[in-house]
Protein backbone atom coordinates (compact mmCIF):
# COMPACT_ATOMS: atom_id res chain seq x y z
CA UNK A 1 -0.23 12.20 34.34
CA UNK A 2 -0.61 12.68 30.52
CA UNK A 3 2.45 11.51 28.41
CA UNK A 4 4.12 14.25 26.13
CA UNK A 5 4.45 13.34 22.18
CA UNK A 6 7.29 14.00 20.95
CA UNK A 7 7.59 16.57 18.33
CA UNK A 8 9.12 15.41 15.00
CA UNK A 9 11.17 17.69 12.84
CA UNK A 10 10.06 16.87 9.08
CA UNK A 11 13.30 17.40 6.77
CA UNK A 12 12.36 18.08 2.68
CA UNK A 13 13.87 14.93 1.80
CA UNK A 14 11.04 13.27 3.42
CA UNK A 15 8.51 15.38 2.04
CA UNK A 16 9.72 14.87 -1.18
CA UNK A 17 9.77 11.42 -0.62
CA UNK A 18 6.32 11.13 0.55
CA UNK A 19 4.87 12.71 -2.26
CA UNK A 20 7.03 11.06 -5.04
CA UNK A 21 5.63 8.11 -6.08
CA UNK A 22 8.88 6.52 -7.62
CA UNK A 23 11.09 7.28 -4.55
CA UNK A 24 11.51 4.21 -2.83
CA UNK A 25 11.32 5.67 0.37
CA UNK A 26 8.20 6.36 0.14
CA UNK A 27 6.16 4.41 2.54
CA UNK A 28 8.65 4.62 4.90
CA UNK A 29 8.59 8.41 4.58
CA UNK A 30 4.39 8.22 4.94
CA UNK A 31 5.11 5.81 7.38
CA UNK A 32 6.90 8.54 9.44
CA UNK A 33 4.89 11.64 8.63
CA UNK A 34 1.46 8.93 9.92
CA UNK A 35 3.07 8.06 13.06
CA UNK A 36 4.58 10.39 14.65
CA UNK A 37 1.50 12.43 16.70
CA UNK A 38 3.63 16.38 17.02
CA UNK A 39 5.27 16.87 13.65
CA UNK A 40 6.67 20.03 12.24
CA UNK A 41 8.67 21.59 8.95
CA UNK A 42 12.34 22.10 10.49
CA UNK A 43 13.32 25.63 10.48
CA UNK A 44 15.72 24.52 7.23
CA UNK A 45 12.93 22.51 5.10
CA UNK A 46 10.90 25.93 5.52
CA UNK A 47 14.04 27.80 3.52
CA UNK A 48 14.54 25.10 0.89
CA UNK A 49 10.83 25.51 -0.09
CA UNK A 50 10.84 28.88 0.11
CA UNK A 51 13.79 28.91 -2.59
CA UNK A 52 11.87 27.10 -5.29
CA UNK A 53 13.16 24.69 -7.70
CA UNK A 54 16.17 25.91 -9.22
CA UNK A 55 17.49 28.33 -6.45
């Protein structure tokens, strides 16, 4: 019987993390975004980008 991944919901904060080279969270945000094998954007990440900077 195949196993079943999990899926990961990715919050902003680790987005934003991941990408920001002075966060110090960093590689543990890449860390999490590499490992898990079913990731995706939680339904609330989706609306904070969608807002922009600023909003």
């Amino acid at each position: 019987m195949a196993s079943r991944a999990t899926l990961v919901l990715i919050e902003t904060d680790v987005l934003v993390a991941a990408i920001d080279p002075e966060d110090p969270r960093r590689k543990e945000a890449g860390g999490i975004l590499t490992a898990a094998r079913r990731r995706s954007l939680s339904p609330y990440a989706l609306i904070e980008l969608d807002q922009g900077p600023g909003a």
